[in-house]
C-alpha atoms as a PDB file:
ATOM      1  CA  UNK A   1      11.975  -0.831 -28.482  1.00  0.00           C
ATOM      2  CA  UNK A   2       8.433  -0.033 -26.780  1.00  0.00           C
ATOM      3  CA  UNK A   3       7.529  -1.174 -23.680  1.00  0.00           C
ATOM      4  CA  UNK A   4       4.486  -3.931 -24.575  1.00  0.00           C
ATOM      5  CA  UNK A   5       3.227  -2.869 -20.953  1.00  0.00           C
ATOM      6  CA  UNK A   6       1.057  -0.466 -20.052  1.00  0.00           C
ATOM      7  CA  UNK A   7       1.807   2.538 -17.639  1.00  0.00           C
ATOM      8  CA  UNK A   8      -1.235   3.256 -16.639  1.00  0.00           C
ATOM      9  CA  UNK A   9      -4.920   1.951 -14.827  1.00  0.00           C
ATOM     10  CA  UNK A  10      -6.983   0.229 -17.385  1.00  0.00           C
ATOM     11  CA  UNK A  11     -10.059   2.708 -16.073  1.00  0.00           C
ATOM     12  CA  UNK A  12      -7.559   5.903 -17.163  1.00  0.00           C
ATOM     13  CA  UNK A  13      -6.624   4.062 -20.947  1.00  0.00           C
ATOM     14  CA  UNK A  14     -10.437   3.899 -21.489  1.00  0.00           C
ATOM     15  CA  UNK A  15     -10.906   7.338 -20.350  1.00  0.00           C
ATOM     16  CA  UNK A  16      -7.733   8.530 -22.989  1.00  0.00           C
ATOM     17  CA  UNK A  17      -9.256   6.591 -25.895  1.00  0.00           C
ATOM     18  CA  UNK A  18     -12.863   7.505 -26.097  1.00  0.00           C
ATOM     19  CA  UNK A  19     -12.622   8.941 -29.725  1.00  0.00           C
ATOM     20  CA  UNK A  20     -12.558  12.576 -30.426  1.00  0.00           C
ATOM     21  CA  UNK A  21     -12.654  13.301 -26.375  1.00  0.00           C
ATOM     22  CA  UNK A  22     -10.065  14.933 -24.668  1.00  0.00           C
ATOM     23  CA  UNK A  23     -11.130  15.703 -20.944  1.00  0.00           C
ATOM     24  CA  UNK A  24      -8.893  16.723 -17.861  1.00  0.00           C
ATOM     25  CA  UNK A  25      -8.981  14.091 -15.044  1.00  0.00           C
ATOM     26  CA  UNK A  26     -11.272  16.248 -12.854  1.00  0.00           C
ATOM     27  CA  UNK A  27     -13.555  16.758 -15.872  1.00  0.00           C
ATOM     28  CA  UNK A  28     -14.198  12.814 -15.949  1.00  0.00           C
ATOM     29  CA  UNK A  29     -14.520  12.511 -12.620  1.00  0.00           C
ATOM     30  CA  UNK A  30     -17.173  15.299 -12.732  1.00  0.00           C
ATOM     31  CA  UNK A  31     -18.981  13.651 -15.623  1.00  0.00           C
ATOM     32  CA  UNK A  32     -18.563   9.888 -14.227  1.00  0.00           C
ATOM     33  CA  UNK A  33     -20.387  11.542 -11.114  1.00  0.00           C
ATOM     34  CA  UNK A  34     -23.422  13.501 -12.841  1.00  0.00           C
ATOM     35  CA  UNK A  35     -23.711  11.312 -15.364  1.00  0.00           C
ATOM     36  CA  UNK A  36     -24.176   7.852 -13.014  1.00  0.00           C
ATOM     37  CA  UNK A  37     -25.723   9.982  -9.837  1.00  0.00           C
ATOM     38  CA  UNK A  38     -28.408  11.481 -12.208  1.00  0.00           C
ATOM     39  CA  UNK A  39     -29.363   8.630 -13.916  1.00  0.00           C
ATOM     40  CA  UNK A  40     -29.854   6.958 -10.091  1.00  0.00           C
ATOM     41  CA  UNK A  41     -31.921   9.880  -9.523  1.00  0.00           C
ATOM     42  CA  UNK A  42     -33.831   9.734 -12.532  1.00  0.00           C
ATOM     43  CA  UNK A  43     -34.783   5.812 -11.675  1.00  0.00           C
ATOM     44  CA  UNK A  44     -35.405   6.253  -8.193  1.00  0.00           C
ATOM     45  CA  UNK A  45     -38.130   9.110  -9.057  1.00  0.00           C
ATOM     46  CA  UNK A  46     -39.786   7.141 -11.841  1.00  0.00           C
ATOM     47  CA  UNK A  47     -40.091   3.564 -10.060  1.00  0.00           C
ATOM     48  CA  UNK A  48     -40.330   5.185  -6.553  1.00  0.00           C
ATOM     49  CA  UNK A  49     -37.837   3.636  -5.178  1.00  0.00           C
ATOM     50  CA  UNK A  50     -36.388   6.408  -2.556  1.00  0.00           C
ATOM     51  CA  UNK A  51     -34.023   3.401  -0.518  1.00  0.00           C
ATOM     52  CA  UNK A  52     -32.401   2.028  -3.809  1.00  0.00           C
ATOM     53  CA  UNK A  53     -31.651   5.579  -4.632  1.00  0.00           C
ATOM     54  CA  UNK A  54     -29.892   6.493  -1.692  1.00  0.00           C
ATOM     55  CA  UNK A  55     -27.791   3.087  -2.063  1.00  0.00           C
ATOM     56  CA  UNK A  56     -26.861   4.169  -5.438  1.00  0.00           C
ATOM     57  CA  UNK A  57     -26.014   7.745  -4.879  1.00  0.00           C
ATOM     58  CA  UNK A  58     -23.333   6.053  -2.179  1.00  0.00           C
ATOM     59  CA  UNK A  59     -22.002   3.940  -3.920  1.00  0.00           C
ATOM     60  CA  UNK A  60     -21.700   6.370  -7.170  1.00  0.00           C
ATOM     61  CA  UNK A  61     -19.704   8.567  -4.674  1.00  0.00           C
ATOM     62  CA  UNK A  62     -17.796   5.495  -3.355  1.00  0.00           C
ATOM     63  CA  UNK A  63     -16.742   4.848  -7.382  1.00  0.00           C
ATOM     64  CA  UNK A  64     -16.118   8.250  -8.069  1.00  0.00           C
ATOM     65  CA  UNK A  65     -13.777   8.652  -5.063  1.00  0.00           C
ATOM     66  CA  UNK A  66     -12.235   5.138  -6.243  1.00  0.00           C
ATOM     67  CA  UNK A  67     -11.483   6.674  -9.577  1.00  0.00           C
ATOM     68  CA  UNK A  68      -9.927   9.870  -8.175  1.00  0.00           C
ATOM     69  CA  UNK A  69      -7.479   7.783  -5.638  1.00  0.00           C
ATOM     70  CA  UNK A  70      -6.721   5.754  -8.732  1.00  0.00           C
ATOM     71  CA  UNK A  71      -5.220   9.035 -10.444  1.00  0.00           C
ATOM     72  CA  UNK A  72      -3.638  10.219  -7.727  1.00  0.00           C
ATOM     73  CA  UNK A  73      -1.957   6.655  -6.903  1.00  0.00           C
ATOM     74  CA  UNK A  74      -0.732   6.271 -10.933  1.00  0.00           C
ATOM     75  CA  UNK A  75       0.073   9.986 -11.042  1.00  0.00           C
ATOM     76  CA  UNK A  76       2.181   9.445  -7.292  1.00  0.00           C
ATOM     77  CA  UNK A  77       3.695   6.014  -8.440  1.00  0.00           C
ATOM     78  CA  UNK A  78       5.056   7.344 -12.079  1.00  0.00           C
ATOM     79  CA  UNK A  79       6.304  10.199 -10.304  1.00  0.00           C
ATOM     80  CA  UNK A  80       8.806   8.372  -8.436  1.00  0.00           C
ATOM     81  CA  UNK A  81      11.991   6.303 -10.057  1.00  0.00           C
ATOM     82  CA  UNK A  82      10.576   3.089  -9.293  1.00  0.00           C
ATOM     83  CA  UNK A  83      11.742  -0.809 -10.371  1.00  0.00           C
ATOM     84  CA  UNK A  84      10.602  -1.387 -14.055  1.00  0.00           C
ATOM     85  CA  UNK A  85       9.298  -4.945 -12.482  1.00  0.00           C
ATOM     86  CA  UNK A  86       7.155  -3.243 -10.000  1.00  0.00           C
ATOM     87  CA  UNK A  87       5.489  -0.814 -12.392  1.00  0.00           C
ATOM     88  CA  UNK A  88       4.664  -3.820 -14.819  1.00  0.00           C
ATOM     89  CA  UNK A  89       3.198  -5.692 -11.906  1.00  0.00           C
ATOM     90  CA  UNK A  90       1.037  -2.789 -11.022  1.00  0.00           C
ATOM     91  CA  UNK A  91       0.058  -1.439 -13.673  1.00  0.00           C
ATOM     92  CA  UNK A  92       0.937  -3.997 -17.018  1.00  0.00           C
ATOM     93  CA  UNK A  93      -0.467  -6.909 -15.471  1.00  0.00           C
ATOM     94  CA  UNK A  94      -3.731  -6.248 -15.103  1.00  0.00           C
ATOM     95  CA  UNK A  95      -4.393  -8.546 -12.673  1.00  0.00           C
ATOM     96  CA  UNK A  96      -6.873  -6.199 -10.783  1.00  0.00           C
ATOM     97  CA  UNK A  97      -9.152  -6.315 -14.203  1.00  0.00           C
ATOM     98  CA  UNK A  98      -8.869 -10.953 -13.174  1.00  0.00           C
ATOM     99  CA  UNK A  99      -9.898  -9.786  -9.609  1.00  0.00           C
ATOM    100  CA  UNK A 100     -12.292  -7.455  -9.957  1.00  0.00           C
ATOM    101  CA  UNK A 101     -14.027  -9.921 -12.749  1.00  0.00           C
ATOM    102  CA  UNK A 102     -14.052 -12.780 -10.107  1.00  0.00           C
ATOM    103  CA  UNK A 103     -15.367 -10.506  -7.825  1.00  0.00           C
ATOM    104  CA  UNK A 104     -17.852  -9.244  -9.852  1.00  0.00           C
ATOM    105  CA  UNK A 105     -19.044 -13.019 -10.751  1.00  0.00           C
ATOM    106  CA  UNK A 106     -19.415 -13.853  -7.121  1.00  0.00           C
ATOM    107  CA  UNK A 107     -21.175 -10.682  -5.976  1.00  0.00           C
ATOM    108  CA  UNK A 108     -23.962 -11.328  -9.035  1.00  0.00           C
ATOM    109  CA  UNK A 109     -23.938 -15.506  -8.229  1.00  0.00           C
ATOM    110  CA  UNK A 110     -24.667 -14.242  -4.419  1.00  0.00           C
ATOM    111  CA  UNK A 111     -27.592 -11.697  -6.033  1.00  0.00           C
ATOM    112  CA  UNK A 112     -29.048 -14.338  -7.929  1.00  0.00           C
ATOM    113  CA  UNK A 113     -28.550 -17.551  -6.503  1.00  0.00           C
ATOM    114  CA  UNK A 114     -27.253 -17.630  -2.663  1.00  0.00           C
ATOM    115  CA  UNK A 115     -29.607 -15.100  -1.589  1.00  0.00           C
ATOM    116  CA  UNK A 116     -33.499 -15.447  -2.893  1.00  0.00           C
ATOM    117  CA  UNK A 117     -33.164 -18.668  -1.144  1.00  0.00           C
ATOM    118  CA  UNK A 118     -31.863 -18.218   2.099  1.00  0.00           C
ATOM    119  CA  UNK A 119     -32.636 -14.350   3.196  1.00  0.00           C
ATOM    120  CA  UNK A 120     -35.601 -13.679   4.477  1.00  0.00           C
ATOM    121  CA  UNK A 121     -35.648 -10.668   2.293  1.00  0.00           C
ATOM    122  CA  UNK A 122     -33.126 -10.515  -0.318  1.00  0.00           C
ATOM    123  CA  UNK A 123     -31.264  -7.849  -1.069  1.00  0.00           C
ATOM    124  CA  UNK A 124     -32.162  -7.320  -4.784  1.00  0.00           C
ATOM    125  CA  UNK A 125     -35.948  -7.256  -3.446  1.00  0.00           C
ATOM    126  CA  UNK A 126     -35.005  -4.707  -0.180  1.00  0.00           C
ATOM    127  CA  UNK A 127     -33.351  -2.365  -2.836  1.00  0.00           C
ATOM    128  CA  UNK A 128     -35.833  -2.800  -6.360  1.00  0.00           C
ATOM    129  CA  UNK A 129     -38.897  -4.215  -4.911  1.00  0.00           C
ATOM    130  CA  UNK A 130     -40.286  -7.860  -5.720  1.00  0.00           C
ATOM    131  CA  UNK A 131     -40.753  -7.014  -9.172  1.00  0.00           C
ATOM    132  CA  UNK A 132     -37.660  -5.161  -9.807  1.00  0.00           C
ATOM    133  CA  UNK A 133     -37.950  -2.983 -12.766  1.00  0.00           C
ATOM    134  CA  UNK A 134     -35.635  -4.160 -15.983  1.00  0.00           C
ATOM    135  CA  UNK A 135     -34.185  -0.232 -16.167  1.00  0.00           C
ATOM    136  CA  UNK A 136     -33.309  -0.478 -11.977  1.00  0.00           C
ATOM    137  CA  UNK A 137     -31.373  -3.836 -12.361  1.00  0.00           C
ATOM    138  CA  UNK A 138     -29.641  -2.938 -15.378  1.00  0.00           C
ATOM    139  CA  UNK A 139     -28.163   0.392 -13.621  1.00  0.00           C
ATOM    140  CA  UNK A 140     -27.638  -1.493 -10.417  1.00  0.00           C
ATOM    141  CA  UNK A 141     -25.131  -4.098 -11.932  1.00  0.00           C
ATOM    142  CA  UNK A 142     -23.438  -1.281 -14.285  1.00  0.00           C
ATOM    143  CA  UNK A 143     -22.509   0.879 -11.164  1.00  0.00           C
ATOM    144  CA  UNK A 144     -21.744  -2.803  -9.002  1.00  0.00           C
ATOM    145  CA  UNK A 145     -19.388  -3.475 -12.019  1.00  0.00           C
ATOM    146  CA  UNK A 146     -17.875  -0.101 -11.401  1.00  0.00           C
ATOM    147  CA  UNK A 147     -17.249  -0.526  -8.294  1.00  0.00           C
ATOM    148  CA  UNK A 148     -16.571  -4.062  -8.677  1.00  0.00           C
ATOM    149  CA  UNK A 149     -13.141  -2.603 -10.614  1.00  0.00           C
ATOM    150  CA  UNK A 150     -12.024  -0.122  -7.837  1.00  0.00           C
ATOM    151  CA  UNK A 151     -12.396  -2.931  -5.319  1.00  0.00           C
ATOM    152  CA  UNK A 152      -9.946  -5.171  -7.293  1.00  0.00           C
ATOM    153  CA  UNK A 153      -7.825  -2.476  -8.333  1.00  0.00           C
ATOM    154  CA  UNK A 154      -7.318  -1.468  -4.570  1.00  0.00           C
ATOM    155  CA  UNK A 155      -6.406  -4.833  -3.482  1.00  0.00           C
ATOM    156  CA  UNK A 156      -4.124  -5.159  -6.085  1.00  0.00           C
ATOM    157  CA  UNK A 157      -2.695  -2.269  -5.875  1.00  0.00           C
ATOM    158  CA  UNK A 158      -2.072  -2.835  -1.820  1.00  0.00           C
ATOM    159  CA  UNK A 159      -0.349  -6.712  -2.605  1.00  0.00           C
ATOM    160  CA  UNK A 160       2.038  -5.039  -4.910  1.00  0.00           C
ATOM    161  CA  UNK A 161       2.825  -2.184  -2.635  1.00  0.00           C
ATOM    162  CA  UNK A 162       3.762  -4.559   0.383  1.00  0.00           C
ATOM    163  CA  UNK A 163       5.663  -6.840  -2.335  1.00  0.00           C
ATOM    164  CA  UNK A 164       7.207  -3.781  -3.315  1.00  0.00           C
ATOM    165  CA  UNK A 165       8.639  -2.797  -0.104  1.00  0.00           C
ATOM    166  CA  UNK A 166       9.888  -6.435   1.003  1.00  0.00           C
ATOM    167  CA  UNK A 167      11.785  -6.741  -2.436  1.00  0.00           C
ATOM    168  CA  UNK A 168      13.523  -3.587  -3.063  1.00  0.00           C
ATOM    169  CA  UNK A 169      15.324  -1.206  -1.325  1.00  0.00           C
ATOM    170  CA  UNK A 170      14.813   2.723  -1.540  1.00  0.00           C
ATOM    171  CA  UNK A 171      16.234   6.405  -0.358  1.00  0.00           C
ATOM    172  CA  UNK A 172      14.614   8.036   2.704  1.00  0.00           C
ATOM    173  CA  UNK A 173      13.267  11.036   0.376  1.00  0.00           C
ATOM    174  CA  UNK A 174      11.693   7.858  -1.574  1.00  0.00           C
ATOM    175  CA  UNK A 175      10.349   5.944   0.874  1.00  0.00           C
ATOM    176  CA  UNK A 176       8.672   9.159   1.820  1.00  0.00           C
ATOM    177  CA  UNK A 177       7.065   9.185  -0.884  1.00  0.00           C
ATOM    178  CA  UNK A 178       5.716   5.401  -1.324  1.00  0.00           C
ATOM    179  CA  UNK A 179       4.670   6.157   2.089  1.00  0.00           C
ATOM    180  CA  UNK A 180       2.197   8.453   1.056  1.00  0.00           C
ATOM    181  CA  UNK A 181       1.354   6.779  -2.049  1.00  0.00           C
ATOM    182  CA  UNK A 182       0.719   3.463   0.582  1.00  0.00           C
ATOM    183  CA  UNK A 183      -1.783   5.917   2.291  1.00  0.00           C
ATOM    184  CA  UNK A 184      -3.606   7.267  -0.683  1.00  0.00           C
ATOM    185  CA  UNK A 185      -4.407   3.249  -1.329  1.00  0.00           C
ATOM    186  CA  UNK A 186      -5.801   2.601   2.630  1.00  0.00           C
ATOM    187  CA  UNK A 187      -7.553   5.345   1.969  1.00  0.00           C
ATOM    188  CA  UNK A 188      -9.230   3.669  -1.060  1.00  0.00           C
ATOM    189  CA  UNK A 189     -10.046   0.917   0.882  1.00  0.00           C
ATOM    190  CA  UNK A 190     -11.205   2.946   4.201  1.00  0.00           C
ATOM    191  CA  UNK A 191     -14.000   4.824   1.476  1.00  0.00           C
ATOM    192  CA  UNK A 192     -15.278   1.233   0.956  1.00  0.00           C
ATOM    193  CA  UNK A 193     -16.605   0.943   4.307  1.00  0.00           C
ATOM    194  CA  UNK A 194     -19.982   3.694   3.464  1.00  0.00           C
ATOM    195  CA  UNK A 195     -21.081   0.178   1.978  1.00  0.00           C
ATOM    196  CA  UNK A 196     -21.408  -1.800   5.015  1.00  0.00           C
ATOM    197  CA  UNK A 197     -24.316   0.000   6.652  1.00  0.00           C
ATOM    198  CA  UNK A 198     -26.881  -0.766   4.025  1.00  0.00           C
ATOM    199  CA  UNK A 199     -25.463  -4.987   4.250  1.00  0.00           C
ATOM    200  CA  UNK A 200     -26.427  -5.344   8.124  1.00  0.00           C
ATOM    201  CA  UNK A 201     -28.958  -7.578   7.208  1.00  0.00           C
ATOM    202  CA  UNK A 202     -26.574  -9.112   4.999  1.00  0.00           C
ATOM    203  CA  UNK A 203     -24.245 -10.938   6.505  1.00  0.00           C
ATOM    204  CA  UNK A 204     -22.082 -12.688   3.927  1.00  0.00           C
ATOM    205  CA  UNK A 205     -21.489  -9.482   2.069  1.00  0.00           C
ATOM    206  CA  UNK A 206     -21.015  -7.501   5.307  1.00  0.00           C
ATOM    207  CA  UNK A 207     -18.000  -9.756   6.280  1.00  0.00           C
ATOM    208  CA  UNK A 208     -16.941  -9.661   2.503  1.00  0.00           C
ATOM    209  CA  UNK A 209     -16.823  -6.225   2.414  1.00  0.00           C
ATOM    210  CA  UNK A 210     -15.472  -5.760   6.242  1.00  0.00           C
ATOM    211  CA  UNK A 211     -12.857  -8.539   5.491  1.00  0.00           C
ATOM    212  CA  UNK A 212     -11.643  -6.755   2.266  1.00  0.00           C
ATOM    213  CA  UNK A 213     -10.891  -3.679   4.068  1.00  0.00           C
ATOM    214  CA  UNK A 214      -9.007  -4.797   7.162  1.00  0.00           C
ATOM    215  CA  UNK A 215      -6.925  -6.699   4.721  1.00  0.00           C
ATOM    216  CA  UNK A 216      -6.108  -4.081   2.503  1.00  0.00           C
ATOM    217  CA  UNK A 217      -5.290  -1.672   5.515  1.00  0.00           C
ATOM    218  CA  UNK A 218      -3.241  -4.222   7.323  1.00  0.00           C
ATOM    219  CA  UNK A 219      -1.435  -4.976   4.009  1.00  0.00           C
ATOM    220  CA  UNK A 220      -1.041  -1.540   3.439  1.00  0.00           C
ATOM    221  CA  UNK A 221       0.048  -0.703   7.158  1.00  0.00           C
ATOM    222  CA  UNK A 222       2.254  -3.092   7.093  1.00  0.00           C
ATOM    223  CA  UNK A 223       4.099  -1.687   3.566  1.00  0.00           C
ATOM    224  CA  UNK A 224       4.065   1.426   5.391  1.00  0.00           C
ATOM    225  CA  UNK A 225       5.591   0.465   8.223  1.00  0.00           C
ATOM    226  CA  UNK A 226       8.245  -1.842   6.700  1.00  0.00           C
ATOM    227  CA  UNK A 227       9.131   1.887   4.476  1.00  0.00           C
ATOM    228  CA  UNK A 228       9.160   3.785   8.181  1.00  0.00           C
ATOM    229  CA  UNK A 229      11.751   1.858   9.855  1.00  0.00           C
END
């Protein structure tokens, strides 16, 4: 019988059932990029908005980079003869689609609500203008969506790793390997960080963000040093 769970990132099912496409990894990377960076380009030249356009050219490299440490973690994890129960967690479960919608619901409930009426400039306004332009907002949440998913999937990916390491027991030639796997995920998380100078005046999301990635690095560490001794 089957296994009912899946063995891979929800992001890289999508990508193998678009209909009558068949694309290497690196190809759909490549197209993720020029497709998202141009059409950032293409809004930022029409509603002059030369600020929002640098904010979403980094954080359409900060996805794209998410997506390619996603490969490379599922194509290092499968690699290895792992636990059946760890694989499940990781990958069936898809509890990093849960987190990344709860994060996604609180970033847009902070856009929309907590801000307007407590920054002296919010932050949809410092990137869009006061009358942000219908085309510029609808990009703006498609690519925080996006990214949205990679943060969730790299958190997730970082609990399971650490509960991983506690539970089971593995070969040195192994643990080498999670090892580097466990880096390829703090690396994920250490990309995050390009976001945090553009939320300096923004200091909810600034400890958001900077809290995310000291807790996925000293989740990570810690998985990583638990496989070193």
């Amino acid at each position: 019988m089957s296994s009912p769970y899946s063995d891979s990132w929800v992001y890289e099912g999508i990508v193998g059932a678009l209909p009558g496409i068949a694309v290497s990894p690196r190809v759909a990377l490549l197209l993720q990029f020029l497709l998202f960076e141009a059409a950032v380009l293409v809004l930022g030249l029409v509603y002059n908005l030369p600020e929002a356009a640098v904010a979403g050219t980094v954080a359409v490299v900060v996805s794209t980079v998410g997506s390619a440490e996603l490969i490379r973690i599922g194509d290092q994890i499968r690699d290895i003869p792992l636990p059946e129960a760890y694989r499940r967690l990781l990958f069936g479960s898809n509890i990093e689609v849960v987190l990344s919608v709860l994060a996604y619901i609180a970033l847009i409930t902070h856009l929309f609500v907590f801000d307007p009426g407590r920054a002296e400039v919010p932050l949809l306004e410092d990137l869009l203008g006061p009358d942000p332009p219908v085309l510029g907002v609808y990009l703006m949440l498609l690519i925080l969506w996006d990214v949205c998913y990679r943060i969730g999937a790299g958190w997730w990916a970082s609990v399971a790793a650490l509960w991983r390491t506690v539970r089971y027991e593995f070969d040195p030639k192994t643990r080498g390997s999670l090892r580097r796997a466990d880096g390829e995920i703090a690396l994920f998380g250490l990309a995050q960080g390009a976001f945090l100078p553009f939320l300096i005046g923004q200091p909810v999301l600034f400890l958001v963000v900077a809290g995310h990635i000291a807790a996925v690095l000293a989740v990570t560490g810690t998985s990583m040093l638990l496989l070193s001794r």
